[in-house]
Protein backbone atom coordinates (compact mmCIF):
# COMPACT_ATOMS: atom_id res chain seq x y z
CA UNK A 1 -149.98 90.45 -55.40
CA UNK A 2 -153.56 91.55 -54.86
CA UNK A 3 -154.22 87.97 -56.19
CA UNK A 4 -152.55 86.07 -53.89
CA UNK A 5 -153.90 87.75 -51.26
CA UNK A 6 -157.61 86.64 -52.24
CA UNK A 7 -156.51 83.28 -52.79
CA UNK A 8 -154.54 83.29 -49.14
CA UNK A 9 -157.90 84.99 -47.65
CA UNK A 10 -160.06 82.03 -49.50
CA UNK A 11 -158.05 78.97 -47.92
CA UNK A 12 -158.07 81.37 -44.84
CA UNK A 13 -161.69 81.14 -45.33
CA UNK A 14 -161.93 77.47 -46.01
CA UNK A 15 -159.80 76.10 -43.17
CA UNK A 16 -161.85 78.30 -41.13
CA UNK A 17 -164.99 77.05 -41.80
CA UNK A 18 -164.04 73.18 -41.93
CA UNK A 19 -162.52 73.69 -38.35
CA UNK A 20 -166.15 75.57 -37.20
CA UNK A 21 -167.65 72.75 -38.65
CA UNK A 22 -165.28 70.04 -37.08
CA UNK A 23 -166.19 71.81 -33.64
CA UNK A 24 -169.88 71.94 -34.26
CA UNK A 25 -169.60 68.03 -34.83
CA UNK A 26 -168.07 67.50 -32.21
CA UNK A 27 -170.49 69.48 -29.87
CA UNK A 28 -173.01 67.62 -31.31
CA UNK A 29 -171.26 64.53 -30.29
CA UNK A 30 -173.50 62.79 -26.80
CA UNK A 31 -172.64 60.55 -24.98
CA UNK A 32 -175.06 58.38 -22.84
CA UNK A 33 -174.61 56.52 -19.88
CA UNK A 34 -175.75 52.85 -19.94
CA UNK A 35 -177.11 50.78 -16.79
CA UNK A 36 -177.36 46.55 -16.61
CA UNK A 37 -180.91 45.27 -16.72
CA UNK A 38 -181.64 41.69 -16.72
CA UNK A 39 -183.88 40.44 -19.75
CA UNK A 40 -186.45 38.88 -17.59
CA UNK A 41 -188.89 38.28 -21.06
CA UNK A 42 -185.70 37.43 -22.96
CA UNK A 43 -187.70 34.63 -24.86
CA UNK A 44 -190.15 36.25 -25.89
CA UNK A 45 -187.97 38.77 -27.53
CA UNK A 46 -186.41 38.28 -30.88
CA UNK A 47 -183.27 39.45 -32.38
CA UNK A 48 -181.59 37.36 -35.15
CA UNK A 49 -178.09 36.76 -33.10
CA UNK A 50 -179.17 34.86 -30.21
CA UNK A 51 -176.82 32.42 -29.55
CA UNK A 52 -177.54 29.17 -27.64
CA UNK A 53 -174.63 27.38 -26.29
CA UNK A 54 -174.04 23.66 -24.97
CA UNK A 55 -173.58 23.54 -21.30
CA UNK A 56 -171.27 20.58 -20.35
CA UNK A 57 -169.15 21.79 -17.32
CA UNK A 58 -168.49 25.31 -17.37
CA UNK A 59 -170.55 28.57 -18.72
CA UNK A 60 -167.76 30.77 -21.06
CA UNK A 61 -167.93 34.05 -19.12
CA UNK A 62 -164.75 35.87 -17.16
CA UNK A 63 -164.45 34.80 -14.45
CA UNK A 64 -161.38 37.43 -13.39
CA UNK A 65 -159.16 34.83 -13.78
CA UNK A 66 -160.04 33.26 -17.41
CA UNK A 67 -163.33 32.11 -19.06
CA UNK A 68 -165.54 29.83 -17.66
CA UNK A 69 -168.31 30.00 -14.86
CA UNK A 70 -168.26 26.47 -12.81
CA UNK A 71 -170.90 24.26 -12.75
CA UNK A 72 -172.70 20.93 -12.27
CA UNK A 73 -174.54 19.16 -15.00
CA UNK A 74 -176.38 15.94 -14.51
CA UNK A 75 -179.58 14.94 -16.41
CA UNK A 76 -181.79 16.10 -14.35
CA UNK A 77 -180.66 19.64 -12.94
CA UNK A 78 -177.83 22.07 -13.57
CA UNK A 79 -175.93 24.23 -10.49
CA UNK A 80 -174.28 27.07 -11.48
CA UNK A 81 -171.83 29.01 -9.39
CA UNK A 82 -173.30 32.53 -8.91
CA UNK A 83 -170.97 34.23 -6.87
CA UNK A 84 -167.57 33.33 -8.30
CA UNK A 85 -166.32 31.39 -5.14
CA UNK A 86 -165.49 28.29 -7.70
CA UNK A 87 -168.90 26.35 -6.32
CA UNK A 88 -171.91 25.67 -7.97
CA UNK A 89 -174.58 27.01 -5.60
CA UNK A 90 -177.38 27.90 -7.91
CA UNK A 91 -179.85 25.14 -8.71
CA UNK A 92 -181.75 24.94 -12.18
CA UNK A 93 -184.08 22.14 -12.80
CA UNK A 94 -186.85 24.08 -15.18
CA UNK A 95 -186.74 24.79 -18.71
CA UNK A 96 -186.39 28.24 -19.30
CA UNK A 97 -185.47 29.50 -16.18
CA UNK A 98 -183.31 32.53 -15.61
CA UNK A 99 -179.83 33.16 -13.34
CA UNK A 100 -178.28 35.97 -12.23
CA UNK A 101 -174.77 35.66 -11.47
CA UNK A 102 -171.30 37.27 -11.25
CA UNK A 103 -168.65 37.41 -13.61
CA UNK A 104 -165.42 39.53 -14.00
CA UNK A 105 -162.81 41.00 -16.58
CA UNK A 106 -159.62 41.47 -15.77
CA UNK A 107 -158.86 44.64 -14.08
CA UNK A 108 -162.30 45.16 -13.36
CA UNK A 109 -165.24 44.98 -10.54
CA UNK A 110 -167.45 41.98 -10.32
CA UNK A 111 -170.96 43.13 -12.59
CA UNK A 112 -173.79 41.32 -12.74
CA UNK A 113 -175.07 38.98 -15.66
CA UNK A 114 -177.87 36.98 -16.44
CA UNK A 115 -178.36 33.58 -18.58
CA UNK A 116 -181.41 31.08 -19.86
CA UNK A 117 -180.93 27.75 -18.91
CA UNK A 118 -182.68 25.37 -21.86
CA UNK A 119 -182.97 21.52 -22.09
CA UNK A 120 -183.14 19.66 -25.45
CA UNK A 121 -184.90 16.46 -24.27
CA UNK A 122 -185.88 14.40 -27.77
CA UNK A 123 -182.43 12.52 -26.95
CA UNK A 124 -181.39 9.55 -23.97
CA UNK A 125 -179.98 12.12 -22.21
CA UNK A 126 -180.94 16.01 -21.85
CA UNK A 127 -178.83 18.02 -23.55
CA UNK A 128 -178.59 21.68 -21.66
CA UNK A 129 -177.60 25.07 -22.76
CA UNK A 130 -177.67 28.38 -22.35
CA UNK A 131 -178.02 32.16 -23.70
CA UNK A 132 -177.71 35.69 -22.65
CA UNK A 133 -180.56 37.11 -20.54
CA UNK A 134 -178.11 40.49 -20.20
CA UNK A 135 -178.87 43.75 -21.80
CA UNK A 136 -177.33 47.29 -21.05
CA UNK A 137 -180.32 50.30 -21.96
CA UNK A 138 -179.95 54.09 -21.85
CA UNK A 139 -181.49 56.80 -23.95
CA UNK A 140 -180.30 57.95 -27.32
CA UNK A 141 -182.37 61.07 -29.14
CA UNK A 142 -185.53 60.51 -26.87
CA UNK A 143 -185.86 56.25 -27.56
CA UNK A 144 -184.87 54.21 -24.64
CA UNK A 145 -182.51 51.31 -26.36
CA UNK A 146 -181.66 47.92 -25.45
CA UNK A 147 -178.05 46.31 -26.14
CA UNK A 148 -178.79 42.15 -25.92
CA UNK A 149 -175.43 40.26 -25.65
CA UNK A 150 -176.82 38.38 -27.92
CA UNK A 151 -173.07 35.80 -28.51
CA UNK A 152 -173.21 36.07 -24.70
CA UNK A 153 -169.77 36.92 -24.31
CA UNK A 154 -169.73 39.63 -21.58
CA UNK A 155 -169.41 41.94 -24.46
CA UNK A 156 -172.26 44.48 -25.85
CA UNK A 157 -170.17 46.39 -28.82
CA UNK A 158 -170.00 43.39 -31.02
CA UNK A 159 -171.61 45.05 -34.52
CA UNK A 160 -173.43 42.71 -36.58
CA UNK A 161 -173.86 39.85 -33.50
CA UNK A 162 -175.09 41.66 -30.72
CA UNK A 163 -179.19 42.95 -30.63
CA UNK A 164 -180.79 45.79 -30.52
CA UNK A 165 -183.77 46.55 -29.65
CA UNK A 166 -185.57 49.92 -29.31
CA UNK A 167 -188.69 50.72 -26.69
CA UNK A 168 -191.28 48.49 -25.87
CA UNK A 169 -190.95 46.30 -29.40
CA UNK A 170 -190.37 42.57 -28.94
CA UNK A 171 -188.18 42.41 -31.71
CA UNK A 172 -185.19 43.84 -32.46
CA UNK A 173 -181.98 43.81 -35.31
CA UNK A 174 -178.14 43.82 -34.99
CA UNK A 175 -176.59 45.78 -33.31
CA UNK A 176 -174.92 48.15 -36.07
CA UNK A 177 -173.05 51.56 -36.20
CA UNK A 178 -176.22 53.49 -38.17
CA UNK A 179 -179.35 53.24 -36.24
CA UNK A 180 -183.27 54.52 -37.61
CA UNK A 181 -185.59 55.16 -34.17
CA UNK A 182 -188.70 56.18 -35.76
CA UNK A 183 -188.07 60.11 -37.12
CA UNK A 184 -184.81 60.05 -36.59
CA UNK A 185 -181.34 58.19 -38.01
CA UNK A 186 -178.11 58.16 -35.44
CA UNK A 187 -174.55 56.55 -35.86
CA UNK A 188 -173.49 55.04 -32.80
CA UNK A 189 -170.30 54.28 -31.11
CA UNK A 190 -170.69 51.74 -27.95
CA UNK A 191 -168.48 50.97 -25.24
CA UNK A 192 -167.23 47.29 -25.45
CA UNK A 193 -167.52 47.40 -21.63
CA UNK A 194 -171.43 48.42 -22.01
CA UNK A 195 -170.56 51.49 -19.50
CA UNK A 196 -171.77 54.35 -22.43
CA UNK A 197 -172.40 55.20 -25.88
CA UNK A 198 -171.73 58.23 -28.03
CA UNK A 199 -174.03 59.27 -30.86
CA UNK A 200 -174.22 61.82 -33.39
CA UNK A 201 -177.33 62.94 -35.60
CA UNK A 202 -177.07 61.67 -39.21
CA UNK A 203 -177.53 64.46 -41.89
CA UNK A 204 -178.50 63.84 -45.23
CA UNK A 205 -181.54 63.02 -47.05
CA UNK A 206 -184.57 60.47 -45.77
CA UNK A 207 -187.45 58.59 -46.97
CA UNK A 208 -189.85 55.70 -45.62
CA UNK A 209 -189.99 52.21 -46.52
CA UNK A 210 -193.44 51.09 -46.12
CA UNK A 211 -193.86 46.75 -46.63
CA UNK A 212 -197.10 46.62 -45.48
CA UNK A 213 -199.65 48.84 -48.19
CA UNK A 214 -199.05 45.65 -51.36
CA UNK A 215 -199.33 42.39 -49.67
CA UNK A 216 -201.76 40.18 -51.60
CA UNK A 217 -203.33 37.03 -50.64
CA UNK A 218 -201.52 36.98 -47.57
CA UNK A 219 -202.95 38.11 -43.67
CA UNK A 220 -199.81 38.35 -41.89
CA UNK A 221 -197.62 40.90 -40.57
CA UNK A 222 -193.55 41.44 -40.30
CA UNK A 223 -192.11 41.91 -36.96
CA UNK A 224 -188.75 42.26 -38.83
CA UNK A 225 -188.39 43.69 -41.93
CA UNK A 226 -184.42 44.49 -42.97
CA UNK A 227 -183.20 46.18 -45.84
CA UNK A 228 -179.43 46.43 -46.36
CA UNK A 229 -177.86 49.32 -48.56
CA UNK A 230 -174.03 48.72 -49.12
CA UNK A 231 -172.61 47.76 -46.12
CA UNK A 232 -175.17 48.24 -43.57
CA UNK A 233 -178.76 47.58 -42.70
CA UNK A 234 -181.83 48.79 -41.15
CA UNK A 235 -184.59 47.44 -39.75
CA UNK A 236 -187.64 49.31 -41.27
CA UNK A 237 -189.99 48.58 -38.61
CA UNK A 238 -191.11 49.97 -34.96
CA UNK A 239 -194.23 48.37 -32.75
CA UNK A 240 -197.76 48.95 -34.33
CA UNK A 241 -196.72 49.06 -38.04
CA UNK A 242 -194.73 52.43 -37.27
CA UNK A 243 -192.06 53.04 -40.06
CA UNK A 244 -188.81 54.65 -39.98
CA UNK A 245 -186.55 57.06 -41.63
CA UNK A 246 -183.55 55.62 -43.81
CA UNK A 247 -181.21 56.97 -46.03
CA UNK A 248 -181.84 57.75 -49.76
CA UNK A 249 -180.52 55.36 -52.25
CA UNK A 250 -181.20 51.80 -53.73
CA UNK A 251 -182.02 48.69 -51.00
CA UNK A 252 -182.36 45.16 -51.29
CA UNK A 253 -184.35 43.04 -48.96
CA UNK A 254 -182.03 41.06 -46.80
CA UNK A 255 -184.10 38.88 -44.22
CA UNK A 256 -187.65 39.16 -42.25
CA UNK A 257 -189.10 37.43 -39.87
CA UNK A 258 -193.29 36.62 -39.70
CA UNK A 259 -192.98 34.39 -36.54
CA UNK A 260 -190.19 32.76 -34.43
CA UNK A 261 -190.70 30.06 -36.94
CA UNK A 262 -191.37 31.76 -40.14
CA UNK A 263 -188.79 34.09 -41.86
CA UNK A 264 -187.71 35.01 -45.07
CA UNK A 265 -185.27 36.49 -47.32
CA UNK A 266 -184.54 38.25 -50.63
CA UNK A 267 -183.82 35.98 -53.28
CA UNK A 268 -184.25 37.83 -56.26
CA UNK A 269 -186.46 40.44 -54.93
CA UNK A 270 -185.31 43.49 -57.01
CA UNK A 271 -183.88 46.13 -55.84
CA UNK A 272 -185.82 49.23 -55.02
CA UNK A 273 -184.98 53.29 -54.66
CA UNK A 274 -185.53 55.44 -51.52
CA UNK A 275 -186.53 59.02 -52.60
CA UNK A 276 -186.32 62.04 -50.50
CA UNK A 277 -189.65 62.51 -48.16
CA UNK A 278 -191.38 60.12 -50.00
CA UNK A 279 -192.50 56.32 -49.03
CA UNK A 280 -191.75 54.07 -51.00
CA UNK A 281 -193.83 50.64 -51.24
CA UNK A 282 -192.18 47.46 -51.29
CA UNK A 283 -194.05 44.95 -53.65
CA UNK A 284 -194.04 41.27 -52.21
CA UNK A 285 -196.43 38.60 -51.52
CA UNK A 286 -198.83 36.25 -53.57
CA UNK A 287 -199.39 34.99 -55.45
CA UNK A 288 -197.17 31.70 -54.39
CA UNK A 289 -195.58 29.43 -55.76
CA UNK A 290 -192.86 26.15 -54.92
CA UNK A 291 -189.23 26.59 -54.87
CA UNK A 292 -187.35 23.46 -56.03
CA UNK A 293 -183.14 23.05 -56.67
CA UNK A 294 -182.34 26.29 -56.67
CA UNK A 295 -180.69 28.54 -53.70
CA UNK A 296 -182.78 31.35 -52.72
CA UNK A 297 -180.05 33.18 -51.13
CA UNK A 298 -176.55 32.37 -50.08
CA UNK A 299 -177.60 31.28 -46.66
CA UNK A 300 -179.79 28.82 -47.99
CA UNK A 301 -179.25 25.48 -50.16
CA UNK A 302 -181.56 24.58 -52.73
CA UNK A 303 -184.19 21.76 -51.99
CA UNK A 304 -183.73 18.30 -53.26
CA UNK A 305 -185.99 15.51 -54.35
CA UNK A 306 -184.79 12.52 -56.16
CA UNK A 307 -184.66 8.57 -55.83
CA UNK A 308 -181.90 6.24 -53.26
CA UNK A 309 -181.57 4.47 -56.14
CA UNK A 310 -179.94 7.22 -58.15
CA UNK A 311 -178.11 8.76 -55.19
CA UNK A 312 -175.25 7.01 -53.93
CA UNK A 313 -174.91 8.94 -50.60
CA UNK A 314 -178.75 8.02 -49.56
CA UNK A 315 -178.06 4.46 -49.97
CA UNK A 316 -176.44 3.75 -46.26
CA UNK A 317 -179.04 5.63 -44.73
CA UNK A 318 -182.02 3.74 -45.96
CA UNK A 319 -182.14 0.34 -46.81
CA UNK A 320 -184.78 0.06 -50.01
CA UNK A 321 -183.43 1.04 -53.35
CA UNK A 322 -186.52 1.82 -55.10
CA UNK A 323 -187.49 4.88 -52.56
CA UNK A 324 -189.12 8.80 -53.54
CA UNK A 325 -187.76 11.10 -51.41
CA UNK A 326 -188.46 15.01 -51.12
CA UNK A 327 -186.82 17.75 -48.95
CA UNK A 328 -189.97 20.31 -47.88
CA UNK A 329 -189.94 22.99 -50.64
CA UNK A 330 -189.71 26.66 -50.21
CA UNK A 331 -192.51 28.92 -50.84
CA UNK A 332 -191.64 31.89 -53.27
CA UNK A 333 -193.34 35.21 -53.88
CA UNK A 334 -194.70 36.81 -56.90
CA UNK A 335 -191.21 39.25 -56.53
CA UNK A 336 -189.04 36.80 -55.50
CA UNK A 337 -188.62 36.88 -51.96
CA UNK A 338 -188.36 33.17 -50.56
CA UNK A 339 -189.62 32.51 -47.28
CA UNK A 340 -188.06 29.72 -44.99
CA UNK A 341 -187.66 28.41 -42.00
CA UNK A 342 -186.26 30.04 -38.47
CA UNK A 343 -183.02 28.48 -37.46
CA UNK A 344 -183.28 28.73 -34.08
CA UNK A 345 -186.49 27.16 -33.93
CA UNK A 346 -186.97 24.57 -36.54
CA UNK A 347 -183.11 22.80 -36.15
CA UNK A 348 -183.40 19.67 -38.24
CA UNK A 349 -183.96 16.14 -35.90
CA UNK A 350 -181.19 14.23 -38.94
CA UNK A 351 -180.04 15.60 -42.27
CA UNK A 352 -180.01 13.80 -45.32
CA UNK A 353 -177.25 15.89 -46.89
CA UNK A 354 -173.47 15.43 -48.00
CA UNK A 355 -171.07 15.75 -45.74
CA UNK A 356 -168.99 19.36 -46.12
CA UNK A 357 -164.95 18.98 -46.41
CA UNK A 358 -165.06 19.30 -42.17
CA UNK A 359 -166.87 16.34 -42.42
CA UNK A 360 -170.47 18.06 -40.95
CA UNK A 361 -173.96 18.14 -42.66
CA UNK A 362 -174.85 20.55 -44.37
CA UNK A 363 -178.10 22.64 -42.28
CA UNK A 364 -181.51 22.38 -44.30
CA UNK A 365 -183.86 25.10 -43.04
CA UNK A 366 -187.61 24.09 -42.20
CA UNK A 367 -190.09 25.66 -44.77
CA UNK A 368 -193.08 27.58 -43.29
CA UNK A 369 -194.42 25.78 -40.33
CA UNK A 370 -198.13 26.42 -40.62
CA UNK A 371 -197.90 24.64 -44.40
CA UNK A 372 -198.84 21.32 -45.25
CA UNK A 373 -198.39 19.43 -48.64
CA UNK A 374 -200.76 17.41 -51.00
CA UNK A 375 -198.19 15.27 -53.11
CA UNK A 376 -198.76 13.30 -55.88
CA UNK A 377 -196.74 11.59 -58.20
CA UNK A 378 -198.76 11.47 -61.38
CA UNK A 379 -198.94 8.51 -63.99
CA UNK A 380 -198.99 10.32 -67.40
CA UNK A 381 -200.94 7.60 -69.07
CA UNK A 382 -203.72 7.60 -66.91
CA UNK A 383 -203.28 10.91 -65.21
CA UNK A 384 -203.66 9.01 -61.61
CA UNK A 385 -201.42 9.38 -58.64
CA UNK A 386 -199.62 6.29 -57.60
CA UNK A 387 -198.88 7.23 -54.37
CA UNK A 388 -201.59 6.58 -51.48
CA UNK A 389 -200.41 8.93 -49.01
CA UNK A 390 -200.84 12.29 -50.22
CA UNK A 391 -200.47 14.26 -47.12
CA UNK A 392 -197.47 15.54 -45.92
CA UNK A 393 -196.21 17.81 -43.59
CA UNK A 394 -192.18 18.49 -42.54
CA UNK A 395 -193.56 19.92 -39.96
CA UNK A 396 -192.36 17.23 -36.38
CA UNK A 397 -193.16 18.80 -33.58
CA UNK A 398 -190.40 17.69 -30.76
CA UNK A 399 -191.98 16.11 -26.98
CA UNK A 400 -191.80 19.24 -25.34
CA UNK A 401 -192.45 22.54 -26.99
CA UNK A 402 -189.37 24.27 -24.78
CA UNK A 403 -186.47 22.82 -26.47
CA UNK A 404 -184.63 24.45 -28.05
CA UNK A 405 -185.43 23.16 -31.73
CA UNK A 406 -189.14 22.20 -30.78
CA UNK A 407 -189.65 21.27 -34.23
CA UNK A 408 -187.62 19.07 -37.05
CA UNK A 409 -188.22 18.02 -40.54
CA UNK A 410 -188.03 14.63 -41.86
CA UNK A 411 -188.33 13.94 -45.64
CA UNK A 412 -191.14 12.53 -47.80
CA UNK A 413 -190.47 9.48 -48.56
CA UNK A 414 -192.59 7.01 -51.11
CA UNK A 415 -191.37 3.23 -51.72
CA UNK A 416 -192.55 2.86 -55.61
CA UNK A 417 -191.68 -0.76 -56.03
CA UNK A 418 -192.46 -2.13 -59.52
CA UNK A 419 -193.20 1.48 -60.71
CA UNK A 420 -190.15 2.56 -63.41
CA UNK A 421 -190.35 5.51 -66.10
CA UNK A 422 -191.23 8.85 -66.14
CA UNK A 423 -193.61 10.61 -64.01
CA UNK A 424 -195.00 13.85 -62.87
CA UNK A 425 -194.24 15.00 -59.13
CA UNK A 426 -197.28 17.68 -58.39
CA UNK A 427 -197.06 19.64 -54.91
CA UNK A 428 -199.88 21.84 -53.74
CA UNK A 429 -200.59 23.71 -50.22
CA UNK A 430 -203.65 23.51 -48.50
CA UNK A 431 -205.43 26.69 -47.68
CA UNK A 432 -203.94 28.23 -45.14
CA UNK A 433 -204.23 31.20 -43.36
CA UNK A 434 -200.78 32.80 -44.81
CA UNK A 435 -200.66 30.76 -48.27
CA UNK A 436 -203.76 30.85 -50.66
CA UNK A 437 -202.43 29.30 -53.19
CA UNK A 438 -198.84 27.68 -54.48
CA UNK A 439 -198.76 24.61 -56.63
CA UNK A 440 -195.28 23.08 -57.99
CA UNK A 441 -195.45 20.70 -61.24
CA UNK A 442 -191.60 19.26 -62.41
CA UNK A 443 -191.24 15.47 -64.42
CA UNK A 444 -189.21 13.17 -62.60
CA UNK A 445 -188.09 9.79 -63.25
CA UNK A 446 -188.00 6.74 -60.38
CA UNK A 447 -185.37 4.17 -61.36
């Protein structure tokens, strides 16, 4: 009897003290209230989600009855309607500027919103678009925060698509559900509606990240540096080479980003442990080398060289049969990471690929920007290259620097005539201020 009593007063006990500290989670439970601000330096902000989006006839935003904001698209100016009377009264002729407008969700007041109006004009015609210039900010554990509705759909709790960016940086990372600010680590909860946010205090063991301490050969900084463990991520970073508390555990490297036209990503980067109170130093960097025909990471196809006369798909496109041609290479570090180009920014002017099963090319991202290429195709007889032009860079820069994509690639291409048999293709960089030294040697054969 006496027995069951004890074990009655030890689930007693128990129950008691989960429910205590059920209530003292919830008391430590905040919640935040969150105000509109227009991103008035919206470009010169990054966050890895920003979205641009063609603007024909309409801008996809409630409008209290349905999507779309009405407008008036010529090749020389855009009119938007602002005020949601169903005409464009809003004039936009620059490239870059901002709007401010009104949209509405159903059941709801009319709120404000903001958008960047882009032209693409490397074509006949401009081509126009637009992105979000809308963030909602309030103050979690001290840091002011910004939510950037980044897929600029009216939106601001979209995890993994949305930004977020945190004080006066000018660069941010996804918005996600586990947040570092510097000393301290909060989960998050946000309103869809952007009206609040609740957070709670994350309680467990930390330790620092630190990328900066081994870089070799190399004079550049990360704005972004992102390391995922499981199924979320963290941006490691804050303004002025601050670093932040994560988790314990094991991380991988999952993307950076060195400039809005530089990133890169893991590739087989190994994975690295997170110790309590400690800092541990993430080993990356030169010495560099070439990345040919492999993948670097799921995001990214491998790089292709080869000759139109042994590639049936290349044939259409250009007309000689006896033609070199070379995809830029990536540049990999002495641990793996491989860095490529930014999306966004470096959107290719044609692709040279296969067409996917939907019947679309397939996107080739531009290699560093600020590297050029000495190549040489080697004669192993007499150890000469038969190719006059050496230089090469990918690197097209687009007639005006605002477009959206203000630089493509285009391939290097070498007509070889007469020349048959096998050869050596040689790649180095020229010194640069980021690369010191990379160098790619593979035999090759022109048919």
């Amino acid at each position: 009897m006496k027995r069951t009593l004890v074990l009655v007063g030890i689930l007693v006990a128990v129950f008691a003290l989960a429910h205590v500290a059920q209530l003292k989670a919830e008391d430590e439970q905040k919640t935040v209230s969150l105000r509109y601000k227009t991103m008035k330096n919206i470009d010169k902000i990054f966050t890895p989600g920003r979205m641009q989006k063609p603007l024909t006839t309409s801008i996809m935003l409630p409008n209290g009855d349905g999507m779309g904001i009405a407008c008036s698209v010529s090749n020389m100016k855009v009119e938007v309607d602002t005020n949601l009377d169903g005409r464009p009264d809003k004039k936009v002729v620059r490239n870059g500027d901002i709007i401010e407008l009104l949209i509405q969700k159903d059941g709801m007041e009319k709120q404000p919103y903001a958008v960047r109006i882009t032209y693409d004009d490397r074509f006949q015609e401009k081509q126009w678009f637009y992105e979000t210039a809308s963030a909602v900010t309030g103050k979690v554990a001290g840091e002011t925060v910004y939510i950037i509705d980044d897929n600029c759909n009216a939106n601001f709790a979209d995890y993994g698509e949305d930004g977020l960016v945190i004080g006066r940086d000018d660069a941010g990372w996804y918005l996600s559900t586990a947040v570092s600010l510097g000393r301290e680590l909060v989960e998050l909860s946000v309103d869809i509606h952007g009206e609040e946010l609740s957070y709670t205090e994350f309680y467990g063991d930390l330790g620092e990240i630190d990328p900066f301490r081994k870089l070799e050969k190399a004079d550049f900084k990360p704005k972004i540096f992102v390391v995922r463990q499981s199924d979320r991520s963290f941006n490691v970073l804050r303004g002025r080479r601050k670093l932040v508390k994560v988790p314990t555990g094991s991380y991988n490297i999952e993307r950076g980003v060195i400039d809005k036209l530089t990133e890169f990503v893991g590739g087989k980067h190994p994975p690295f442990a997170v110790l309590k109170d400690n800092t541990t130093y993430v080993e990356w960097g030169g010495p560099f080398t070439m990345l040919f025909n492999e993948a670097p990471s799921r995001e990214y196809q491998a790089a292709l060289f080869g000759t139109s006369a042994s590639t049936e798909w290349l044939k259409g496109a250009i007309a000689d049969p006896h033609l070199f041609y070379m995809e830029p290479p990536y540049i990999i570090g002495e641990k793996g990471e491989v860095y490529v180009g930014s999306k966004k920014h470096c959107q290719p002017e044609r692709a040279i690929r296969r067409p996917t099963n939907k019947g679309q090319m397939n996107f080739f991202p531009y290699p560093p920007a600020r590297i050029s290429y000495h190549v040489e195709i080697i004669d192993r007889k007499t150890k000469r290259a038969i190719n006059q032009v050496k230089f090469y860079t990918g690197n097209q820069p687009a007639p005006n620097e605002q477009t959206p994509a203000p630089y493509y690639w285009a391939p290097y291409t070498f007509r070889y005539g007469d020349h048959r048999g096998k050869y050596v293709l040689r790649i180095t960089t020229t010194a640069t201020q980021i690369f010191k030294d990379a160098v790619f040697e593979q035999p090759i054969k022109l048919e």
